[in-house]
Protein backbone atom coordinates (compact mmCIF):
# COMPACT_ATOMS: atom_id res chain seq x y z
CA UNK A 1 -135.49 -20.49 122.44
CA UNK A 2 -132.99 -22.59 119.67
CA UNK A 3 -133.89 -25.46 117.98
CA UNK A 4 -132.14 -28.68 119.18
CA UNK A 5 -130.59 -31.81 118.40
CA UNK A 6 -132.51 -33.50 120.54
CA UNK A 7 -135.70 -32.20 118.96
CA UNK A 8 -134.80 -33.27 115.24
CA UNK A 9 -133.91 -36.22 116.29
CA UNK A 10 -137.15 -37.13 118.31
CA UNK A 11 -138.70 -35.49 115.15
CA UNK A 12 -137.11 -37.92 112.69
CA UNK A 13 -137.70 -40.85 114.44
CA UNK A 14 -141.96 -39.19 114.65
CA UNK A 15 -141.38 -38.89 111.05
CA UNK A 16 -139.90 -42.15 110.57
CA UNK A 17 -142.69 -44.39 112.68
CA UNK A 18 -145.45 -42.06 112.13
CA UNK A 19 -146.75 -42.59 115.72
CA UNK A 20 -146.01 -40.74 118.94
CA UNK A 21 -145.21 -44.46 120.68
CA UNK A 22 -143.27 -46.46 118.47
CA UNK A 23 -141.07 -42.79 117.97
CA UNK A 24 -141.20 -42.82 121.82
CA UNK A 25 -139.84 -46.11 122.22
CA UNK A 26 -137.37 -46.05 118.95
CA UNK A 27 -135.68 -43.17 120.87
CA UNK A 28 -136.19 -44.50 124.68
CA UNK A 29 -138.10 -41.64 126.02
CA UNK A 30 -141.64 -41.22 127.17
CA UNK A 31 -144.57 -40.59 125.18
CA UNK A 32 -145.19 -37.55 126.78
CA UNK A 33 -141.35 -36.31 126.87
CA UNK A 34 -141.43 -36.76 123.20
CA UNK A 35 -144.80 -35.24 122.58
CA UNK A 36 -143.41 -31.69 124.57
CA UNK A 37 -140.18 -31.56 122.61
CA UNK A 38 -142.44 -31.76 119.01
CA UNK A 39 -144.79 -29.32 120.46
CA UNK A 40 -141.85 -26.93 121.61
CA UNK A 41 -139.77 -27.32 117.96
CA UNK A 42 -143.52 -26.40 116.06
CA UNK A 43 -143.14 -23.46 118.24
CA UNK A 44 -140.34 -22.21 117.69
CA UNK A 45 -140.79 -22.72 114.03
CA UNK A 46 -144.06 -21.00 114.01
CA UNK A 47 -146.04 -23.40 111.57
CA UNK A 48 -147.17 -27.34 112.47
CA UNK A 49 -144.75 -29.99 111.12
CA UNK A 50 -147.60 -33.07 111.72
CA UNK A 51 -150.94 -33.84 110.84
CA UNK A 52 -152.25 -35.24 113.46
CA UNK A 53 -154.98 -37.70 112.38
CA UNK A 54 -156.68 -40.23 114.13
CA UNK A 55 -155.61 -43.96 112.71
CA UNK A 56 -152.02 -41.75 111.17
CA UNK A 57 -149.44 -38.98 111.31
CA UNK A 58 -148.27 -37.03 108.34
CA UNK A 59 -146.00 -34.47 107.88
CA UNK A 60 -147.46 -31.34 106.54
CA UNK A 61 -145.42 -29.44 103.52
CA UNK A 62 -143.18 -27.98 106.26
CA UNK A 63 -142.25 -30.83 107.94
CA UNK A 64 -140.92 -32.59 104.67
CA UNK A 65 -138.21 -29.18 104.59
CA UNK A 66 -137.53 -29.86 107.84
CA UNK A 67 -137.33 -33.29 108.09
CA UNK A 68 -134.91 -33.07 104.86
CA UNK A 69 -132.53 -30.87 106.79
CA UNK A 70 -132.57 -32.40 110.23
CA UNK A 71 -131.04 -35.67 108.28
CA UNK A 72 -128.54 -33.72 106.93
CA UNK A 73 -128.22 -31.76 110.54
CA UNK A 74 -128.21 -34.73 112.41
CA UNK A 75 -125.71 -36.17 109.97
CA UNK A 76 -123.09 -33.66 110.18
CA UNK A 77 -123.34 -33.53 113.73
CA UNK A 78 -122.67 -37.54 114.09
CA UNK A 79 -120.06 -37.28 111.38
CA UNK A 80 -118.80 -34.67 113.65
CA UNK A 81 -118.69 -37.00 116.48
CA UNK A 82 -116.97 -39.70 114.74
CA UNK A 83 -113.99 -37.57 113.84
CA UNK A 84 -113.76 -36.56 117.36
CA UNK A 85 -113.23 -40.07 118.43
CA UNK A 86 -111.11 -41.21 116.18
CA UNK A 87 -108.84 -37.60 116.56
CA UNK A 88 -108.97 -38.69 120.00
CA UNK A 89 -107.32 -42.31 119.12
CA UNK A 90 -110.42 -43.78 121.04
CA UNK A 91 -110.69 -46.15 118.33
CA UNK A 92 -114.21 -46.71 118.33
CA UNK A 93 -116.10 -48.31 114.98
CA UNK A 94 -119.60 -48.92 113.72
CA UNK A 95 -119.27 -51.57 111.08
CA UNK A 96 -121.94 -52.80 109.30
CA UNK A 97 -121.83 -56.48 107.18
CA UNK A 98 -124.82 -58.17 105.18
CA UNK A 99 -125.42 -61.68 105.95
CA UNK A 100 -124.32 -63.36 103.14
CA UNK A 101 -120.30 -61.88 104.39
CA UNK A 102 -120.89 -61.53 108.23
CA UNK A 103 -120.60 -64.82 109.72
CA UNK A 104 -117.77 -65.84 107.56
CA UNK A 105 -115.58 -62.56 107.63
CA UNK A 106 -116.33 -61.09 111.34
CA UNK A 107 -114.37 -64.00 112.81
CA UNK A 108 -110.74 -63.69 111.56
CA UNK A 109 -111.26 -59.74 111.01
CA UNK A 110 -112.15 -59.17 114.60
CA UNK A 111 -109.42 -61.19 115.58
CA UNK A 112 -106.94 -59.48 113.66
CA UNK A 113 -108.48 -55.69 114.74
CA UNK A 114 -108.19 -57.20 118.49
CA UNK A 115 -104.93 -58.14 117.88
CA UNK A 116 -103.81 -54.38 116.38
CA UNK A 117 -105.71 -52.49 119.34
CA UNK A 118 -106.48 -54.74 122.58
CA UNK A 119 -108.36 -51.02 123.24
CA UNK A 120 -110.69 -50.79 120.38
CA UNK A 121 -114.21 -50.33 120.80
CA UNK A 122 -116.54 -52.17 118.32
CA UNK A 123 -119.95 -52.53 117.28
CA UNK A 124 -121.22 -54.84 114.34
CA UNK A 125 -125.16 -54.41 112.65
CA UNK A 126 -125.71 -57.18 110.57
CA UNK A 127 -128.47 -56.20 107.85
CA UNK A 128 -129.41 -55.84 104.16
CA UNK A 129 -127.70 -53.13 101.96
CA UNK A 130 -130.81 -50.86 101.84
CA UNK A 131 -130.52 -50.47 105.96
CA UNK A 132 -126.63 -50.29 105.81
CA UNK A 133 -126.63 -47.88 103.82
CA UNK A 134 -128.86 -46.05 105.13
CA UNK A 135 -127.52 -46.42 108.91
CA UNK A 136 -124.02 -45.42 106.68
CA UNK A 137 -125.61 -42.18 105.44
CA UNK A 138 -127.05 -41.29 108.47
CA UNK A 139 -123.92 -41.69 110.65
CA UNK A 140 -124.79 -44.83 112.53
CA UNK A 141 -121.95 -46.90 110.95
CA UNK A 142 -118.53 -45.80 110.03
CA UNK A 143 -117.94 -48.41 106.99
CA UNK A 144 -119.90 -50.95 105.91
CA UNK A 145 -119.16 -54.01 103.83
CA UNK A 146 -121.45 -54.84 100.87
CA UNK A 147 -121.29 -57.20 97.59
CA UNK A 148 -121.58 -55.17 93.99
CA UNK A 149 -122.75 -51.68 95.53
CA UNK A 150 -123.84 -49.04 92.94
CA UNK A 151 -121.54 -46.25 92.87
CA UNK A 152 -122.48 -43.58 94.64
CA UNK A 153 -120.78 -39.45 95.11
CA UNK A 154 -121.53 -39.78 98.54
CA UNK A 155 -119.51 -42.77 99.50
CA UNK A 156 -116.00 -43.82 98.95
CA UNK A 157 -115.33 -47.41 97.81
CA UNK A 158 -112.55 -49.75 98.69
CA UNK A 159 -113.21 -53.21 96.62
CA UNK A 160 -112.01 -55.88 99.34
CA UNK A 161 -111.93 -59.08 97.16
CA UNK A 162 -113.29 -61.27 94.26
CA UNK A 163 -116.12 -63.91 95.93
CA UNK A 164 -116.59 -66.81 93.01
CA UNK A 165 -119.76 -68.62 93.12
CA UNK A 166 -119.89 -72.42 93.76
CA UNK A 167 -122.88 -74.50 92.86
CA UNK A 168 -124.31 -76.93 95.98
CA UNK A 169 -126.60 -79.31 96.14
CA UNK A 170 -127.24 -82.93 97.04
CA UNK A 171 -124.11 -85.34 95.31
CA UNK A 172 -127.07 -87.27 93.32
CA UNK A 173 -128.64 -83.67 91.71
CA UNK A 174 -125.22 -82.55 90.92
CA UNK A 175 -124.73 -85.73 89.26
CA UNK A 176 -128.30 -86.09 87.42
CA UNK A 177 -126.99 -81.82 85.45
CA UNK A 178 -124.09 -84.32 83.55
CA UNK A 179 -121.41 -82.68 81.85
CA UNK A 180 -122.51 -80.75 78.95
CA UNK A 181 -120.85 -77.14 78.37
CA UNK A 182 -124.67 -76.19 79.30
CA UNK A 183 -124.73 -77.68 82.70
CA UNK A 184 -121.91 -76.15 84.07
CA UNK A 185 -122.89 -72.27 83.18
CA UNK A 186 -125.18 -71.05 85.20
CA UNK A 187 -127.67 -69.76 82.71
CA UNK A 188 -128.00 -73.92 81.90
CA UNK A 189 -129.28 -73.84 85.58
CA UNK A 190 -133.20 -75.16 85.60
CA UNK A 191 -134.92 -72.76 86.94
CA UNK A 192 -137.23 -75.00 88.92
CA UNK A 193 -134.49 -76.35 91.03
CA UNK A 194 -132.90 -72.85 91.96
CA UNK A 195 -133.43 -72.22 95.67
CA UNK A 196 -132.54 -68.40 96.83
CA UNK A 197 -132.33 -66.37 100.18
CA UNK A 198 -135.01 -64.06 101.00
CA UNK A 199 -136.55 -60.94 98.75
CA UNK A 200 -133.84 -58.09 99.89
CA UNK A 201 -130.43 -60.32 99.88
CA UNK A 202 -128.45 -59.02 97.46
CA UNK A 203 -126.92 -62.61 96.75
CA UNK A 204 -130.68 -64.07 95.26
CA UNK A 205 -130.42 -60.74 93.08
CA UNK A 206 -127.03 -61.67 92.10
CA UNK A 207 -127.59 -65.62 91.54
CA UNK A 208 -130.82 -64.53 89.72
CA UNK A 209 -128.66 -62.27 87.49
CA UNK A 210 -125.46 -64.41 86.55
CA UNK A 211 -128.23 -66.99 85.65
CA UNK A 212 -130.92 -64.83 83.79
CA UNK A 213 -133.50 -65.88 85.74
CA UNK A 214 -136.61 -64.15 87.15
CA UNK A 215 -137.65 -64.77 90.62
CA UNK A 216 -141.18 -65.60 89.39
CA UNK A 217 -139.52 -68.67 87.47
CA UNK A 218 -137.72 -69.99 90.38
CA UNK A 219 -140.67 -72.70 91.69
CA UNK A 220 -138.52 -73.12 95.24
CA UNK A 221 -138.20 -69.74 96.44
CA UNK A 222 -138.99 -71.14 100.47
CA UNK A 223 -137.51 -67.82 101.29
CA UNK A 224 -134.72 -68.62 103.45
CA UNK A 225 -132.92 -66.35 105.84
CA UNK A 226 -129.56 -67.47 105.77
CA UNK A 227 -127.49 -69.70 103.52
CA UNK A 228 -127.41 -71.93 106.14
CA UNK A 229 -130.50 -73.02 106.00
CA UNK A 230 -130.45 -73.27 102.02
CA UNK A 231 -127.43 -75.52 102.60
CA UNK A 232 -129.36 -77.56 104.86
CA UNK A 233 -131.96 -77.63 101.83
CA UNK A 234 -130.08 -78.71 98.81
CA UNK A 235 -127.81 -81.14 100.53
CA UNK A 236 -131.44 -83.14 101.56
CA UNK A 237 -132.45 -83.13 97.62
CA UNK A 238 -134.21 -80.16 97.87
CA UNK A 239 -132.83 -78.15 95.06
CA UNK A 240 -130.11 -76.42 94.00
CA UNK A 241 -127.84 -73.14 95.31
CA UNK A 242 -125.20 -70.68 94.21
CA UNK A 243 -122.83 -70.51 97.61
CA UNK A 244 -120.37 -67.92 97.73
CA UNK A 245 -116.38 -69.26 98.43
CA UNK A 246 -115.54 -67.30 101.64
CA UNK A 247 -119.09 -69.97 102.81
CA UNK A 248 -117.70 -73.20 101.56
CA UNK A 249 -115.61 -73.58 104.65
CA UNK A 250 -117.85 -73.36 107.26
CA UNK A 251 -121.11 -74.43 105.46
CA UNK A 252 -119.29 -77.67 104.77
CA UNK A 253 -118.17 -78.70 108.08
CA UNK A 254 -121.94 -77.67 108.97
CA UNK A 255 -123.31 -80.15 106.29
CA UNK A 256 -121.22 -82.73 105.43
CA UNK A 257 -123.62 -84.10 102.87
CA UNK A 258 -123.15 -80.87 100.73
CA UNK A 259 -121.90 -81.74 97.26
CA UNK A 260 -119.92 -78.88 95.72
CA UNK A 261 -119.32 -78.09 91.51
CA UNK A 262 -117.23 -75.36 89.85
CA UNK A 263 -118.77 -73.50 87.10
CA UNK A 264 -117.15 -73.31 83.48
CA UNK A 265 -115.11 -70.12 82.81
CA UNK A 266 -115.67 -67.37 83.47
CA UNK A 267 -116.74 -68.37 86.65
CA UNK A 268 -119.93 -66.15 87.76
CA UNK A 269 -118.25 -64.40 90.81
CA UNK A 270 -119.43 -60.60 93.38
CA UNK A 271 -117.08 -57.82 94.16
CA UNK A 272 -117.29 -57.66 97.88
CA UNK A 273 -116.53 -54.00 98.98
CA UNK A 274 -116.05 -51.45 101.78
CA UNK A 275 -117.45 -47.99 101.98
CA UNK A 276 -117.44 -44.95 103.88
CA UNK A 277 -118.96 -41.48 103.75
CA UNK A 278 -117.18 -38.89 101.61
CA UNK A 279 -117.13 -36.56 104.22
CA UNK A 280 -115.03 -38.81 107.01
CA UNK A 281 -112.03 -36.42 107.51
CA UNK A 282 -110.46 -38.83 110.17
CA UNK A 283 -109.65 -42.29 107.71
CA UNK A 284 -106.65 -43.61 108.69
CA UNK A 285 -108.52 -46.58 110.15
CA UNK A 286 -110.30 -47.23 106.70
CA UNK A 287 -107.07 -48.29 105.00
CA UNK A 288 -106.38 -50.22 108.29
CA UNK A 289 -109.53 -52.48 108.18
CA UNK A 290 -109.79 -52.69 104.76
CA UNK A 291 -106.56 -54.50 105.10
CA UNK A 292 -107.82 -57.12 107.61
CA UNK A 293 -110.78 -57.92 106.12
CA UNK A 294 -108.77 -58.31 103.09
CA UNK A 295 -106.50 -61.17 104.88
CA UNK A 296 -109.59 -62.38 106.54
CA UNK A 297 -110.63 -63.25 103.11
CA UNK A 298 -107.55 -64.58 101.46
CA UNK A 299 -107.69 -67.54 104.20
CA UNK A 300 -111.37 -68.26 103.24
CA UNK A 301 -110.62 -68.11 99.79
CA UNK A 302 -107.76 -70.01 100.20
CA UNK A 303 -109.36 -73.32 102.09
CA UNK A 304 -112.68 -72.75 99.26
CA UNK A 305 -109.86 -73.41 96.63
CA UNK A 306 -108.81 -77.10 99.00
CA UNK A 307 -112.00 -77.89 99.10
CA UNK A 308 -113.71 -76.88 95.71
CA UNK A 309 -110.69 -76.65 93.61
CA UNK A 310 -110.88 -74.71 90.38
CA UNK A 311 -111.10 -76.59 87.16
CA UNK A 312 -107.59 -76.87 85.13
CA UNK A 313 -107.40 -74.35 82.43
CA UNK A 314 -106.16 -75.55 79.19
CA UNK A 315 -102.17 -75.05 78.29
């Protein structure tokens, strides 16, 4: 008897959930179906890959070696897959956005990918980096599309576009900052007003770096969800929030009451960028949507500048 996919997969997901139901239902099979194939992969490895204890699961010393390589295993064999398709000219891609880009780029890049192959198959996850890049890694998602991602040997990167950041609010707290070379950096930002998107957005860790804050000083953390909602927020009164350009569009037509202000140069600004695994053989179609999310962009970019428009620079 060989060890199979199947099996490391089911084992993953065991080692993943630690319990024989939620891995049951992560992977769609019965309890018991699930429970046969971890008893029949212990077998053939001749040594127990889970404690089983009452309240919790671990894995024992050899199920951490083999959970290591079934990732890599199950990777490879996905990565596999993907070439196959796209060898094939199926055309089939797993993109992954975060939220803060999603509902903003999706539209006019779909449109355009439509447009190039009335054919193509795709599926969108919308999530924070950590899962994108770990659905990336894993060989869930063929590219994904994050804002200032660490570099990493595994990945390649293709930086998409410059995002500036805009500040929003209500017209009266916009008003009540003034005009002093302090009020329109960010780090003159009071830190009392600043209202951010949920622990695990990689925009609140941005806006909390280009203004040197700490989250613990920020008094109106109501962790948010979306930036809709935080527009919804500030343009009441409530506070104050950094809004990315590609946003401005469609989070002003939401909320009409949102006042908008340019910062002071160098305006504080994330590198939005696409990335792939190393080992994608098959990449003709990065190039290809790199391309349309890059005129997606330059339209959103372009109607931010109409309706926020940058502050004259000096002759």
């Amino acid at each position: 008897m060989k060890i199979t996919l199947r099996q490391l997969h089911y084992f993953r997901a065991l080692a993943q959930t630690r319990s024989f139901g939620r891995a049951a239902g992560l992977v769609n099979v019965s309890q018991p179906a699930l429970s046969m194939q971890i008893k029949e992969l212990e077998a053939i490895l001749g040594t127990p890959l889970i404690e089983r204890n009452p309240r919790d699961l671990r894995l024992t010393r050899a199920g951490r070696s083999v959970l290591e390589r079934a990732d890599r295993i199950l990777a490879e064999a996905m990565e596999l897959e993907a070439d196959a398709r796209h060898a094939r000219g199926l055309g089939e891609l797993n993109i992954g956005m975060i939220p803060t880009v999603a509902p903003y780029l999706l539209p006019g890049t779909l449109a355009a990918l439509r447009a190039a192959d009335i054919t193509r198959e795709l599926r969108l996850r919308e999530s924070q980096t950590a899962n994108l890049l770990d659905g990336l890694r894993d060989g869930r998602l063929d590219a994904v599309v994050l804002a200032d991602p660490a570099p990493a040997p595994d990945l390649i990167a293709h930086p998409l576009f410059t995002d500036g950041f805009v500040l929003a609010g209500s017209a009266a707290r916009l008003q009540a900052l003034g005009n002093s070379p302090e009020a329109l950096r960010p780090v003159g930002l009071p830190a009392d007003q600043l209202l951010l998107l949920d622990e695990g957005h990689c925009l609140a860790d941005k806006a909390l770096e280009v203004c040197a804050l700490d989250r613990r000083q920020t008094r109106l953390d109501l962790g948010a969800s979306s930036l809709s909602t935080l527009c919804g927020l500030v343009a009441q009164g409530f506070g104050l929030t950094l809004l990315p350009e590609i946003a401005l569009g469609t989070e002003t037509r939401g909320t009409p009451s949102l006042a908008l202000r340019r910062f002071d140069a160098p305006e504080p600004a994330r590198q939005v960028t696409l990335l792939r695994r190393a080992g994608s053989t098959q990449a003709d179609w990065f190039a290809e949507l790199a391309q349309h999310i890059q005129q997606a962009a330059q339209t959103l970019l372009a109607d931010a500048r109409r309706i926020a428009p940058p502050a004259a620079r000096p002759a």
